[in-house]
Protein backbone atom coordinates (compact mmCIF):
# COMPACT_ATOMS: atom_id res chain seq x y z
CA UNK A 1 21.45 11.38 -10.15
CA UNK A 2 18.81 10.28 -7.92
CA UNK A 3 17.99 6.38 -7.17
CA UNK A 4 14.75 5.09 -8.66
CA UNK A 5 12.83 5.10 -5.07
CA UNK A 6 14.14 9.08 -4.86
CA UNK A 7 12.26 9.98 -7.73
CA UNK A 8 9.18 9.16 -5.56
CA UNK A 9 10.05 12.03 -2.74
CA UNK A 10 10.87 14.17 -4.75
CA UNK A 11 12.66 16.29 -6.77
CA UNK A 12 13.77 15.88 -3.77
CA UNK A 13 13.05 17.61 -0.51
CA UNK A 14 12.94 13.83 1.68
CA UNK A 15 16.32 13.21 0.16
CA UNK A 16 18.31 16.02 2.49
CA UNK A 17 18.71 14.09 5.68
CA UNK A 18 18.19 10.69 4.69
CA UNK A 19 17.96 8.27 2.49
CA UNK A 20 15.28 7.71 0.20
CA UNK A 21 11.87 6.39 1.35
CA UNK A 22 13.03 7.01 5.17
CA UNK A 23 10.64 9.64 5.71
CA UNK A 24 7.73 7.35 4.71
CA UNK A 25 8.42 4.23 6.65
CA UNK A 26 5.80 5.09 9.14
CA UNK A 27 3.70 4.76 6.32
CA UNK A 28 4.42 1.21 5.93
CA UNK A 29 4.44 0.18 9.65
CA UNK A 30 0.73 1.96 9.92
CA UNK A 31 0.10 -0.09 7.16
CA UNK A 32 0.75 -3.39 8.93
CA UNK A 33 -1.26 -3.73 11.42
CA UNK A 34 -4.43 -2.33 9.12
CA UNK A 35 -3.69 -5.55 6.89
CA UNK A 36 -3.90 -7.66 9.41
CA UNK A 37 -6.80 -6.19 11.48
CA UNK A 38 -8.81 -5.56 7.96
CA UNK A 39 -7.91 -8.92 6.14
CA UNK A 40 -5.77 -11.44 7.28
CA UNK A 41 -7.33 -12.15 11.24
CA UNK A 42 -10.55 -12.38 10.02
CA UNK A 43 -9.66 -14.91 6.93
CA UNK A 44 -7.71 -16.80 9.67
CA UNK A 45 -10.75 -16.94 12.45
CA UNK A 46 -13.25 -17.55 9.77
CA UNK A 47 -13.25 -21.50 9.99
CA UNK A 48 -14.30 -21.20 13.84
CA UNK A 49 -16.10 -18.07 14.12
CA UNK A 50 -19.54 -17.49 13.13
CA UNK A 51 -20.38 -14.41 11.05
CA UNK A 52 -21.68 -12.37 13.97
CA UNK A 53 -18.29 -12.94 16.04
CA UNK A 54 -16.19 -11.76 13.04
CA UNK A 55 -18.80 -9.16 12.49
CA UNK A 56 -17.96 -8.19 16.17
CA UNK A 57 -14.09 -8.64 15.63
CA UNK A 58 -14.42 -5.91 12.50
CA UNK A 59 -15.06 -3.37 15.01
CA UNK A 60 -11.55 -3.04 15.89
CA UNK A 61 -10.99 -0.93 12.47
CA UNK A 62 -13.36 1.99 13.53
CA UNK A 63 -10.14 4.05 14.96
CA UNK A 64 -9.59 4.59 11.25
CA UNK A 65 -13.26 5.95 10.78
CA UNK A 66 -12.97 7.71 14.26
CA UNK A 67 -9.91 9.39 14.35
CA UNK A 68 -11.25 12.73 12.87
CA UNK A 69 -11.94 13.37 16.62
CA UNK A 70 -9.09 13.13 18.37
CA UNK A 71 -6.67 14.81 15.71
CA UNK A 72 -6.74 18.14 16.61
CA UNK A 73 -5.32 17.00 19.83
CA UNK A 74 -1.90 15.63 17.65
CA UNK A 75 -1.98 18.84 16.10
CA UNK A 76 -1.90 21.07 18.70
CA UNK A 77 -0.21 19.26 22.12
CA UNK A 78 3.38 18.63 21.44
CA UNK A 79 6.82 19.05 22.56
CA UNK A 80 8.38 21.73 20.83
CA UNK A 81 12.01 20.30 21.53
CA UNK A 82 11.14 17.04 20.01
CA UNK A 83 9.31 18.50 17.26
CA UNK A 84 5.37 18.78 16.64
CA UNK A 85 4.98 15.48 14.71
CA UNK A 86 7.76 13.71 16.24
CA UNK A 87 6.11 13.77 19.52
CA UNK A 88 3.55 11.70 18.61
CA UNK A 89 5.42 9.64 15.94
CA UNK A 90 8.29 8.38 17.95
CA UNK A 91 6.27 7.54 21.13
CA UNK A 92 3.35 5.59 19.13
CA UNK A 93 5.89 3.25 16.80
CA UNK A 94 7.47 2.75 20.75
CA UNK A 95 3.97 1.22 21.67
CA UNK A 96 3.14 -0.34 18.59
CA UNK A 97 6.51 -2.29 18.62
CA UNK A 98 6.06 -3.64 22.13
CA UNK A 99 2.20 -4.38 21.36
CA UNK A 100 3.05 -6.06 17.92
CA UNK A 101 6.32 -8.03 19.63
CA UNK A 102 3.59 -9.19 22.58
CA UNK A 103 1.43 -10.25 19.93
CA UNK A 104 3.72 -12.09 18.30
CA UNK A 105 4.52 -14.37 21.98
CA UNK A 106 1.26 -14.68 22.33
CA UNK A 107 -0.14 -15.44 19.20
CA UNK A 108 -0.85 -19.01 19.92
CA UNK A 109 -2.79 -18.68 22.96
CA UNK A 110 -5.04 -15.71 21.14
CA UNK A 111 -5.48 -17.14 17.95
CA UNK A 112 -5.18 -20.96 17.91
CA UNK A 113 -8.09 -21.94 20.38
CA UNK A 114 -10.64 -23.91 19.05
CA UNK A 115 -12.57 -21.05 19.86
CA UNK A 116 -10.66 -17.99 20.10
CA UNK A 117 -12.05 -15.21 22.62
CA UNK A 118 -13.20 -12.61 20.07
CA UNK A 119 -13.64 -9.86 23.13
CA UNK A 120 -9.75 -10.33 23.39
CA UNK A 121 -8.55 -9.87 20.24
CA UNK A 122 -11.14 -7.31 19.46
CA UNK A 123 -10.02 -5.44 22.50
CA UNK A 124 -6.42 -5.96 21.56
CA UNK A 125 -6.39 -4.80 17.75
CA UNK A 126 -8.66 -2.10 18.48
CA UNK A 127 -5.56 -0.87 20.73
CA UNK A 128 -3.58 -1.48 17.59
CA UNK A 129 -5.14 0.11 15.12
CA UNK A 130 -5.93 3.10 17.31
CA UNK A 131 -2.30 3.92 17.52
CA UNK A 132 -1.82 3.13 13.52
CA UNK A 133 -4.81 5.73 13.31
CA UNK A 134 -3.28 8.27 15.59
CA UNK A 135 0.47 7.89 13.92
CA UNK A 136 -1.64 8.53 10.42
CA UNK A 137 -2.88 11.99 11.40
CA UNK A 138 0.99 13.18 12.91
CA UNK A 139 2.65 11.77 9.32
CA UNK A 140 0.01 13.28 7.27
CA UNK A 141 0.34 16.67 8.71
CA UNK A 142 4.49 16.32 8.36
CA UNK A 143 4.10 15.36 4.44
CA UNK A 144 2.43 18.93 4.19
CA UNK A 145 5.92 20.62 5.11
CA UNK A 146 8.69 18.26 4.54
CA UNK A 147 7.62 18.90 0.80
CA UNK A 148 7.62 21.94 -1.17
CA UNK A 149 4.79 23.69 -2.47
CA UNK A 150 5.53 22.34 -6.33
CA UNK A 151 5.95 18.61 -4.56
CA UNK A 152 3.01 18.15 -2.65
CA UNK A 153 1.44 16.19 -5.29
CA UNK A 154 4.00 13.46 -4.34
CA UNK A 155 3.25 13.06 -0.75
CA UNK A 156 0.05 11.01 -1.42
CA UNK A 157 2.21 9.01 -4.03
CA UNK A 158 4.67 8.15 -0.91
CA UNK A 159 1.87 7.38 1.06
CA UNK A 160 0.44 5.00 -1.52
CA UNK A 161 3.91 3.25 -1.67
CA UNK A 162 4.29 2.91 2.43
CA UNK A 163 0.44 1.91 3.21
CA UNK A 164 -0.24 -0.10 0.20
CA UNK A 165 3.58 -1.85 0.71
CA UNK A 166 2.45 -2.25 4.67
CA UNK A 167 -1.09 -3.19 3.77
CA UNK A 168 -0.07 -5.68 1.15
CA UNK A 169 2.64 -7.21 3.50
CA UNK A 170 0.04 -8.20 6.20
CA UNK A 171 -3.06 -8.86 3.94
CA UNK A 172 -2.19 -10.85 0.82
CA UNK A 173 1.55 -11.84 1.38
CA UNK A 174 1.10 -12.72 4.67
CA UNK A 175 -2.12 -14.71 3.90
CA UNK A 176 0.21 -16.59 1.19
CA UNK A 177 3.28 -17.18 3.37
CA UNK A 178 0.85 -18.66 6.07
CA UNK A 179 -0.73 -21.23 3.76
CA UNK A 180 0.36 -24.80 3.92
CA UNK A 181 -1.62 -25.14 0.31
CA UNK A 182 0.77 -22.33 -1.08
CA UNK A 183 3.33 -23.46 0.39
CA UNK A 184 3.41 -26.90 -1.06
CA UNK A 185 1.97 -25.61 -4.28
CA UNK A 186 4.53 -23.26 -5.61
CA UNK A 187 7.59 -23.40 -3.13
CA UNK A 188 8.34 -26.78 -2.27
CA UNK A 189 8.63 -30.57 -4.11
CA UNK A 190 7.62 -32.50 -1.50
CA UNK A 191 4.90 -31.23 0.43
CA UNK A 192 4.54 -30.59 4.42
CA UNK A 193 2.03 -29.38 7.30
CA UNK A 194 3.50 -26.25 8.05
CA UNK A 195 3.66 -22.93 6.31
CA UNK A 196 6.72 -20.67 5.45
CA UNK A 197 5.96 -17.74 7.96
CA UNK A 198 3.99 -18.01 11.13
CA UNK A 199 1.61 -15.27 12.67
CA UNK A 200 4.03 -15.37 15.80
CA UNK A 201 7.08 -14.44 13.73
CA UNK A 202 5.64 -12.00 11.56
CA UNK A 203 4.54 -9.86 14.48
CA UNK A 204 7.54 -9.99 16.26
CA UNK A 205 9.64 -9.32 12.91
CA UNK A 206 7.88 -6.48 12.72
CA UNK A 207 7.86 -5.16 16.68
CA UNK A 208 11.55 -5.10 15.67
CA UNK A 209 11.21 -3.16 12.46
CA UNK A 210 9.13 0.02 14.41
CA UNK A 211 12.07 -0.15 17.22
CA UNK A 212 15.05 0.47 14.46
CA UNK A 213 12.78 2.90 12.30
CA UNK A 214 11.53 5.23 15.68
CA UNK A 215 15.39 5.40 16.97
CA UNK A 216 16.30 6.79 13.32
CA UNK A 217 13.84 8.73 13.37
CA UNK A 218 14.83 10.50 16.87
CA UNK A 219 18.13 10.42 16.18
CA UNK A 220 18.64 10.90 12.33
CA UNK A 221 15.96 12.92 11.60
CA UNK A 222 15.45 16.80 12.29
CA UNK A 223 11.89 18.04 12.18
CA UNK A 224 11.87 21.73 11.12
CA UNK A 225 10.13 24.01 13.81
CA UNK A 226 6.44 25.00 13.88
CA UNK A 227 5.68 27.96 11.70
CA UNK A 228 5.12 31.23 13.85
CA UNK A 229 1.23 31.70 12.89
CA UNK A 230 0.84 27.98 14.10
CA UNK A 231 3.12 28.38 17.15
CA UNK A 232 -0.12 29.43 19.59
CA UNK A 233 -2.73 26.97 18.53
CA UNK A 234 -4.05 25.62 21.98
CA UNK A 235 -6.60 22.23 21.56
CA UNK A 236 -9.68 24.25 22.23
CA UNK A 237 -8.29 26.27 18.97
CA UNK A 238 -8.31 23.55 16.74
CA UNK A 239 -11.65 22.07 17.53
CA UNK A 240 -12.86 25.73 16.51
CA UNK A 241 -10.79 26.19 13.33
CA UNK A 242 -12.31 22.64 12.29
CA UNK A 243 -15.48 23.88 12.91
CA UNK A 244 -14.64 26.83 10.17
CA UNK A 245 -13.48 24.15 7.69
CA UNK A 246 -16.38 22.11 7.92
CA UNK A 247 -18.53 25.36 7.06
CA UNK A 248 -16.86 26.14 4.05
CA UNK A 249 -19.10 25.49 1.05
CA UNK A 250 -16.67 24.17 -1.28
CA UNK A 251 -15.34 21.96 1.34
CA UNK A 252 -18.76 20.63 2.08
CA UNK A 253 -18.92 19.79 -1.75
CA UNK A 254 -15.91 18.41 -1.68
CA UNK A 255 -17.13 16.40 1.54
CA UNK A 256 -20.60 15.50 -0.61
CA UNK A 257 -18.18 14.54 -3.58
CA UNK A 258 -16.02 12.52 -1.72
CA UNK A 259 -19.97 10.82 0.04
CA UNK A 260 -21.47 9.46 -3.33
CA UNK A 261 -18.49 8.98 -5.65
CA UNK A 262 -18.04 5.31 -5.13
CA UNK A 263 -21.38 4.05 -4.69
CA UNK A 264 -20.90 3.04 -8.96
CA UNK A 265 -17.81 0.54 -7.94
CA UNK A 266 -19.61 -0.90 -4.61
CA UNK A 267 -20.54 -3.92 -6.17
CA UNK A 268 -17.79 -4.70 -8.09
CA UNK A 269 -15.13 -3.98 -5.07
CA UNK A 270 -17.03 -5.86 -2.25
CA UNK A 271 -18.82 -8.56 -4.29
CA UNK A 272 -17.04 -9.73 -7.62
CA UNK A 273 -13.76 -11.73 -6.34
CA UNK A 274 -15.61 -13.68 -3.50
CA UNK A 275 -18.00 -14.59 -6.39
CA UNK A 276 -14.94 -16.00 -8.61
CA UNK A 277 -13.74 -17.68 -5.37
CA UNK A 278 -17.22 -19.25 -5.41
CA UNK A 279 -16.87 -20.27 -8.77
CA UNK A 280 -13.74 -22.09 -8.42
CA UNK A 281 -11.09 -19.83 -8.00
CA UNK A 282 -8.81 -21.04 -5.46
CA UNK A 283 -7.81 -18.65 -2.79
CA UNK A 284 -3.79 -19.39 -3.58
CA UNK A 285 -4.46 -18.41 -6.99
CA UNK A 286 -6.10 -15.23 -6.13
CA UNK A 287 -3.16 -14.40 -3.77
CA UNK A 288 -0.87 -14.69 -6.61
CA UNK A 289 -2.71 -12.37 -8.93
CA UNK A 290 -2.89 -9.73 -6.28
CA UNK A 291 1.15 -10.42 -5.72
CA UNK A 292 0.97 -9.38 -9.46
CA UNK A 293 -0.57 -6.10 -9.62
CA UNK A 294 1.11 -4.57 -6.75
CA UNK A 295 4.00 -3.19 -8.54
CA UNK A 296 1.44 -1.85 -11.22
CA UNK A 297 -0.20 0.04 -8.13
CA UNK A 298 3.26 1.68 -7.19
CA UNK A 299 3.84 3.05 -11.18
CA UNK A 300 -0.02 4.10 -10.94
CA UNK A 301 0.51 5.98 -7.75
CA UNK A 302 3.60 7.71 -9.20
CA UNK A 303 1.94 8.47 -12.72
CA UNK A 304 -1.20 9.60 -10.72
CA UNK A 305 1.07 12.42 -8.58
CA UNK A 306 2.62 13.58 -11.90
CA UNK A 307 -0.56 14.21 -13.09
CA UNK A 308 -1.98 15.86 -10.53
CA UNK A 309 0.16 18.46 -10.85
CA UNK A 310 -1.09 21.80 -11.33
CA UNK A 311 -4.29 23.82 -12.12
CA UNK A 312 -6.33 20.41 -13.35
CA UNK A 313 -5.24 18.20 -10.61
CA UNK A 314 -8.67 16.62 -10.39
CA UNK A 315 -8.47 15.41 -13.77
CA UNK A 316 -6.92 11.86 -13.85
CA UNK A 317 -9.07 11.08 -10.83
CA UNK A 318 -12.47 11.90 -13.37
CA UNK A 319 -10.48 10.28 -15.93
CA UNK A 320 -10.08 7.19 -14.13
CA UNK A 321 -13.69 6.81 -12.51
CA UNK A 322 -15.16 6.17 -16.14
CA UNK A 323 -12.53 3.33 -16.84
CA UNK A 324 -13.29 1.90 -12.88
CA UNK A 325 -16.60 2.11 -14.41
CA UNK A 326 -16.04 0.04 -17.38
CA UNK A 327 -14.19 -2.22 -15.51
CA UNK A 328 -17.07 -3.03 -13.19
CA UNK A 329 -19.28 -4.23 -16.63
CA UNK A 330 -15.99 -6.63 -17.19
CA UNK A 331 -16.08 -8.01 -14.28
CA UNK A 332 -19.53 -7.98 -14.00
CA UNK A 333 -19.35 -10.30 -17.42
CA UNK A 334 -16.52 -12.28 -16.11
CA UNK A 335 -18.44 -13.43 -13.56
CA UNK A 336 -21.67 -14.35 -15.96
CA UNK A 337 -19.71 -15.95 -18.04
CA UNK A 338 -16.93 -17.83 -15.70
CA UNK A 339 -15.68 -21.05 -17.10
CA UNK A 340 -16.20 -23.97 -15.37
CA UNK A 341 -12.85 -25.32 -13.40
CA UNK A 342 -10.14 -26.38 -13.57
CA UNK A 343 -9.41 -22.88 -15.29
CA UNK A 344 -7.20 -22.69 -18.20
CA UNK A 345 -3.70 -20.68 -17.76
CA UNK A 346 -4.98 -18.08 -20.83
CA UNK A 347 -8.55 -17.73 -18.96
CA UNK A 348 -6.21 -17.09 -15.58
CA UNK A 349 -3.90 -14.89 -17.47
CA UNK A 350 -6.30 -12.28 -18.69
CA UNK A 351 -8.05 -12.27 -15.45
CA UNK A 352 -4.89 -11.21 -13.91
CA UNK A 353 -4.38 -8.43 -16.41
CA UNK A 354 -8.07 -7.22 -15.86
CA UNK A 355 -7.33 -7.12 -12.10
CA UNK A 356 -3.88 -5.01 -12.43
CA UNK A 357 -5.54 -2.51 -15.15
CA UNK A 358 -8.78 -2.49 -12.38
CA UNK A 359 -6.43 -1.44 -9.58
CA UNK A 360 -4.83 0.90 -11.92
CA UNK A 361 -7.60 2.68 -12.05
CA UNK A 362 -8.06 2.67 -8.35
CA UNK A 363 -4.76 3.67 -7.65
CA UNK A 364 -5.07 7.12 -10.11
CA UNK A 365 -8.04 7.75 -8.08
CA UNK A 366 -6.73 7.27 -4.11
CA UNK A 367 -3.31 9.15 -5.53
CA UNK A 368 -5.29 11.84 -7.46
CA UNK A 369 -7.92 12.55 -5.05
CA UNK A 370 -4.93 12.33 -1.85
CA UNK A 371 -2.23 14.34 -4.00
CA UNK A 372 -5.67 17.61 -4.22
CA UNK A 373 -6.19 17.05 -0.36
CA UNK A 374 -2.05 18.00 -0.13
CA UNK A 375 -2.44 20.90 -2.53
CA UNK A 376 -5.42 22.53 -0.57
CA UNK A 377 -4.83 21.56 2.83
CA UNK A 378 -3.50 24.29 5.47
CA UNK A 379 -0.38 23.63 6.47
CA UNK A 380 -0.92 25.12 10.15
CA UNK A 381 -3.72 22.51 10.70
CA UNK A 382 -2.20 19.95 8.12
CA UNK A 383 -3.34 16.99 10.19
CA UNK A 384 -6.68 17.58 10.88
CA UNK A 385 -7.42 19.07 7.58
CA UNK A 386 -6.38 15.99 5.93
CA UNK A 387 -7.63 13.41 8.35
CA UNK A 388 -11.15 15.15 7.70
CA UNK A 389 -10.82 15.39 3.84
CA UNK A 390 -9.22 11.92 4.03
CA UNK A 391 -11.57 10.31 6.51
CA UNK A 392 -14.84 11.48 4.67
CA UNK A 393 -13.46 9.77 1.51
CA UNK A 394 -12.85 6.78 3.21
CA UNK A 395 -16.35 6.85 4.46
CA UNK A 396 -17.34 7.39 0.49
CA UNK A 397 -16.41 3.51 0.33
CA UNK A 398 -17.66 2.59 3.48
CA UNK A 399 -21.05 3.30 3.88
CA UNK A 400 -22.23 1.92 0.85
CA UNK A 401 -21.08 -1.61 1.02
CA UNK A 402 -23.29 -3.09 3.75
CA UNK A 403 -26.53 -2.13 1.52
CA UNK A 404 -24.59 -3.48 -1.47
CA UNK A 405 -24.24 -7.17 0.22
CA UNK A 406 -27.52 -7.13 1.88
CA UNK A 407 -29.02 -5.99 -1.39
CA UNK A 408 -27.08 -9.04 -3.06
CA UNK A 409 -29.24 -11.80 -0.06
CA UNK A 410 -32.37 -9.97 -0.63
CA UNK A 411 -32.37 -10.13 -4.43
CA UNK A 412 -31.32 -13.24 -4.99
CA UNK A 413 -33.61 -16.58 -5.52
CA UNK A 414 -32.29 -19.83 -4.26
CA UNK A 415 -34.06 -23.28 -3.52
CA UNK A 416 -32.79 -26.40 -2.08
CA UNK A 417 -33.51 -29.43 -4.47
CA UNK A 418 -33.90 -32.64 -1.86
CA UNK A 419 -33.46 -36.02 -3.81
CA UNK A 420 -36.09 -38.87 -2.86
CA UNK A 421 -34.60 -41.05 -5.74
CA UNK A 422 -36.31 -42.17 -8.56
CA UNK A 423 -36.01 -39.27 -10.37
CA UNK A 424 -38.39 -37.42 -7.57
CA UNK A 425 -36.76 -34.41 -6.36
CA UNK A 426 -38.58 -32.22 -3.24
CA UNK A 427 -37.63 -28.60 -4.31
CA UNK A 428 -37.84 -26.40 -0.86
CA UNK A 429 -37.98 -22.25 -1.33
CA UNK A 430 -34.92 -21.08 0.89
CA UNK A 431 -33.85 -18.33 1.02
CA UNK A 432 -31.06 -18.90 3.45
CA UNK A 433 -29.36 -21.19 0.73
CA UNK A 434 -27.90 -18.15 -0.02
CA UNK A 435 -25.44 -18.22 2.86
CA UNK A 436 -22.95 -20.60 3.23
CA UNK A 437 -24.48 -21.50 6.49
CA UNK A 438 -27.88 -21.99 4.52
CA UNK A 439 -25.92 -24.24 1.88
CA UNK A 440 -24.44 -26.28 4.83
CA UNK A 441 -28.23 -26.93 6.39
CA UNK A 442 -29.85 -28.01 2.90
CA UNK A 443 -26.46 -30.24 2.42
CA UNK A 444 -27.14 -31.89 5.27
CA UNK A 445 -30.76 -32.63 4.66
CA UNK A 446 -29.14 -34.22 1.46
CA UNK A 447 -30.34 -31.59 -0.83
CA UNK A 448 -28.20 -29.10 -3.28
CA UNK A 449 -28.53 -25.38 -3.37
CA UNK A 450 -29.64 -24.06 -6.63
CA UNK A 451 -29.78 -20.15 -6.91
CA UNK A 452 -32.54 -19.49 -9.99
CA UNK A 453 -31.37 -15.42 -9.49
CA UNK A 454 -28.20 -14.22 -8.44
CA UNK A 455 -29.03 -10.64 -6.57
CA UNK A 456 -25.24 -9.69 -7.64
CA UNK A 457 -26.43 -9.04 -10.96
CA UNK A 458 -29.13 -6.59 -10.33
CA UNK A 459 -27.37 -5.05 -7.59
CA UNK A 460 -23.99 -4.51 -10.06
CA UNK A 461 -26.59 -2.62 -12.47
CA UNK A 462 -28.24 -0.85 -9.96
CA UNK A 463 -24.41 0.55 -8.76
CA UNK A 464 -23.30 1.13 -12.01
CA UNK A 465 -26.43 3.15 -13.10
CA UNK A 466 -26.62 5.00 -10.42
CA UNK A 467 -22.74 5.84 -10.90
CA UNK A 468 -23.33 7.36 -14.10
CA UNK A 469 -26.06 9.40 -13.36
CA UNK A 470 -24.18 10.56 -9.66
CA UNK A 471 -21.46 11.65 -11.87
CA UNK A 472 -23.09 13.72 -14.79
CA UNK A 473 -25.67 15.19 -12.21
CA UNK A 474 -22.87 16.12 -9.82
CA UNK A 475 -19.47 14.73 -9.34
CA UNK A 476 -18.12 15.58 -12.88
CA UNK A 477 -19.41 19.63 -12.57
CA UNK A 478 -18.50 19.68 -8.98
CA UNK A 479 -14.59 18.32 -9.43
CA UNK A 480 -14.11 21.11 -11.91
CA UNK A 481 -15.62 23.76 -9.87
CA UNK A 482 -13.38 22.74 -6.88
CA UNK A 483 -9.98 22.49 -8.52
CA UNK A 484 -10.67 25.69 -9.95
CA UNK A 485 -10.94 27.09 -6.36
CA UNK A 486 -7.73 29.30 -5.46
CA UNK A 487 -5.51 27.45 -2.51
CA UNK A 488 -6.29 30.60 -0.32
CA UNK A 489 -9.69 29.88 -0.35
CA UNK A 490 -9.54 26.59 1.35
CA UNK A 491 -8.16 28.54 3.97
CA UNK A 492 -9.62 30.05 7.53
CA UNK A 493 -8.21 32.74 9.66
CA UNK A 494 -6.48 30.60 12.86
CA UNK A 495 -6.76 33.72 14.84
């Protein structure tokens, strides 16, 4: 009988050569340096940066957003004696290691200026995360034939499991392992000025980890040989049969789908914790309750893959976009209605339990949506078909969020009250009391920001709204057109 983790690869195909999970570590190491790049640095610079220079640092995460151009070249330039994917996996996991291992010696110097030199570290995790992009395309394409044609579903649900694990890792464990204030809080009696895990050693722990997993992967693993209709695909090839995909019709619904389907959640996913954090919740606090509801992502993931099994495979993903939906009104209330701190451990508790039934949700729909993407993609072109199905839906929660917070600034309604004692108060209309460097400018003049209309409230309805019209005008009819298409038909001729 299979271990618990084997149920995840299978019925069983990653089990043959070696152990369970092993063919879904690269997952996980991808998923490192994306925690870091998309979470954790910028948390850690934000006390000396300014908005702008983090705003310049977040450009090192466009690889992920970019990489639909470059994978036809993984797809189609490779050593056939090493194998087509391990040519590019084994090499890339060589580089990050030695990138993530100099990191780690040099953290110091990058990170613990008084004022770091953003240029640097953009420069430097852009490297990073372009080779974390690059390995993404190569294991995405090898999920599509290391698993049966029955198992496919699955390889999204071992993708969920390595990334999110990776992601998690970097983002909120590392953030909790690197804070004196959790720390002292909930590991130690007597408190001290130093963390549990440093930036230095995580990086270089981790350098060490891509070393051991590429030289079992070189040495353990066998990569089956390219199939004979994929054999003579030159890069000029590609590009072209890309070109065909893109014209399909029901892949440029799907691409459409994929465009609008997450504008309803927007607000909810980019506004609603950093207003509880400005509320009172403490950052520790949050870390825990995220700590929480990662195990309930894994179960969703592997529920999600069972259910998207099959003629309907579309359907928990609908399912779960109304409850996402719902969820966004409870948070949306939560927020209205947040008690004022110290919070109580009940009021704590069921927040935690509406954030792990939230990401439930989110998990069906990233495992649902990834496990169709399997079933349809082609096989001969498995990394660029899935890098471009997976890259537009990525873009689906991209796009939207920078009109979501600016919509939040623009309508909101805050004033600066200035005290001239004796009961005489000098309200001032500004707007930039919004912002926290807008707060710190009216503190100084000895006033207190008071917001008379918080734009997070109208922009949640306008989301929300607009979510359930989106989806009875076109994302509901669409999904059940396109998982009625046959798999041939998501096709082109590669001649």
């Amino acid at each position: 009988m299979p271990s618990p983790c084997s149920l995840f690869y299978v019925r069983g195909y990653f089990v043959v050569r070696l152990p369970s999970g092993a063919d879904r570590l690269p997952d996980l190491i991808q998923g490192i340096p994306i925690g870091l790049a998309f979470g954790s640095i910028p948390f850690l610079l934000k006390s000396r940066l300014s908005y702008s220079e983090i705003g310049v640092f977040t450009l090192c995460t466009y690889p992920y957003s970019l990489k639909l151009f470059w994978s036809p070249i993984v797809d189609s330039i490779y050593s056939p004696r090493l194998g087509r994917r391990k040519s590019w996996i084994v090499p890339i996991q060589t580089i990050m290691g030695c990138l993530m291992i100099w990191m780690g010696a040099n953290a110091p110097a990058l990170l613990d200026a008084p004022t770091p030199d953003v240029g640097k570290l953009t420069v430097i995790f852009t490297t990073l995360v372009f080779f974390a992009a690059t390995q993404d395309i190569a294991v995405d394409g090898w999920a599509l034939t290391l698993l049966s044609k029955d198992n496919l579903s699955y390889a999204s649900t071992c993708q969920t499991i390595g990334l999110n694990t990776g992601y998690f890792m970097s983002f909120t464990v590392f953030l909790a392992l690197n804070s004196v204030e959790f720390a002292n809080k909930y590991w130690r009696k007597d408190p001290l000025e130093y963390p549990l895990l440093s930036l230095a050693a995580y990086l270089q722990f981790w350098g060490v980890i891509c070393f051991c997993v590429t030289l079992g992967l070189l040495f353990f693993k066998t990569e089956e040989p390219p199939q004979e209709d994929s054999a003579d695909l030159n890069l000029t090839k590609v590009y072209k049969i890309m070109w065909k995909i893109c014209q399909l019709k029901h892949v440029q619904s799907l691409c459409l789908m994929h465009l609008v389907s997450k504008i309803g959640f927007q607000a909810n996913d980019a506004v609603s914790s950093l207003k509880m954090v400005e509320k009172g919740l403490q950052k520790e606090d949050l870390a825990i309750a995220v700590l929480i509801d990662f195990p309930c992502q894994i179960i969703g993931g592997w529920l999600a893959a069972r259910w998207s099994i099959g003629a309907h495979a579309l359907r928990p993903w609908l399912y779960a976009y109304w409850v996402r939906l719902a969820f966004c009104l409870i948070f949306l209330g939560i927020v209205y209605w947040w008690p004022q701190p110290p919070l109580t451990m009940s009021f704590f508790a069921f927040l935690v339990l509406m954030s792990v039934l939230s990401s439930f949700a989110g998990t069906i729909q990233f495992v649902g949506v990834s496990a169709f993407h399997t079933q349809i993609a082609d096989p001969v072109i498995g990394g660029t078909y899935m890098t471009l199905l997976n890259t537009i839906a990525n873009l689906g929660g991209t796009w939207p969020r920078y009109f979501v917070l600016k919509g939040v600034d623009l309508f909101s309604v805050a004033t600066c009250s200035i005290s001239q004692g004796e009961g005489e108060d000098i309200v001032v209309q500004a707007s930039e009391c919004i912002s926290e460097h807008g707060k710190a400018q009216c503190k100084d003049l000895g006033g207190t920001c008071v917001t008379e209309k918080d734009g997070f409230y109208t922009v949640s309805w306008i989301c929300m709204v607009l979510g359930v019209i989106i989806f009875l005008a076109y994302i509901g009819p669409a999904a059940r057109r396109l998982q009625a298409v046959p798999a041939q038909k998501w096709r082109v001729h590669t001649g």
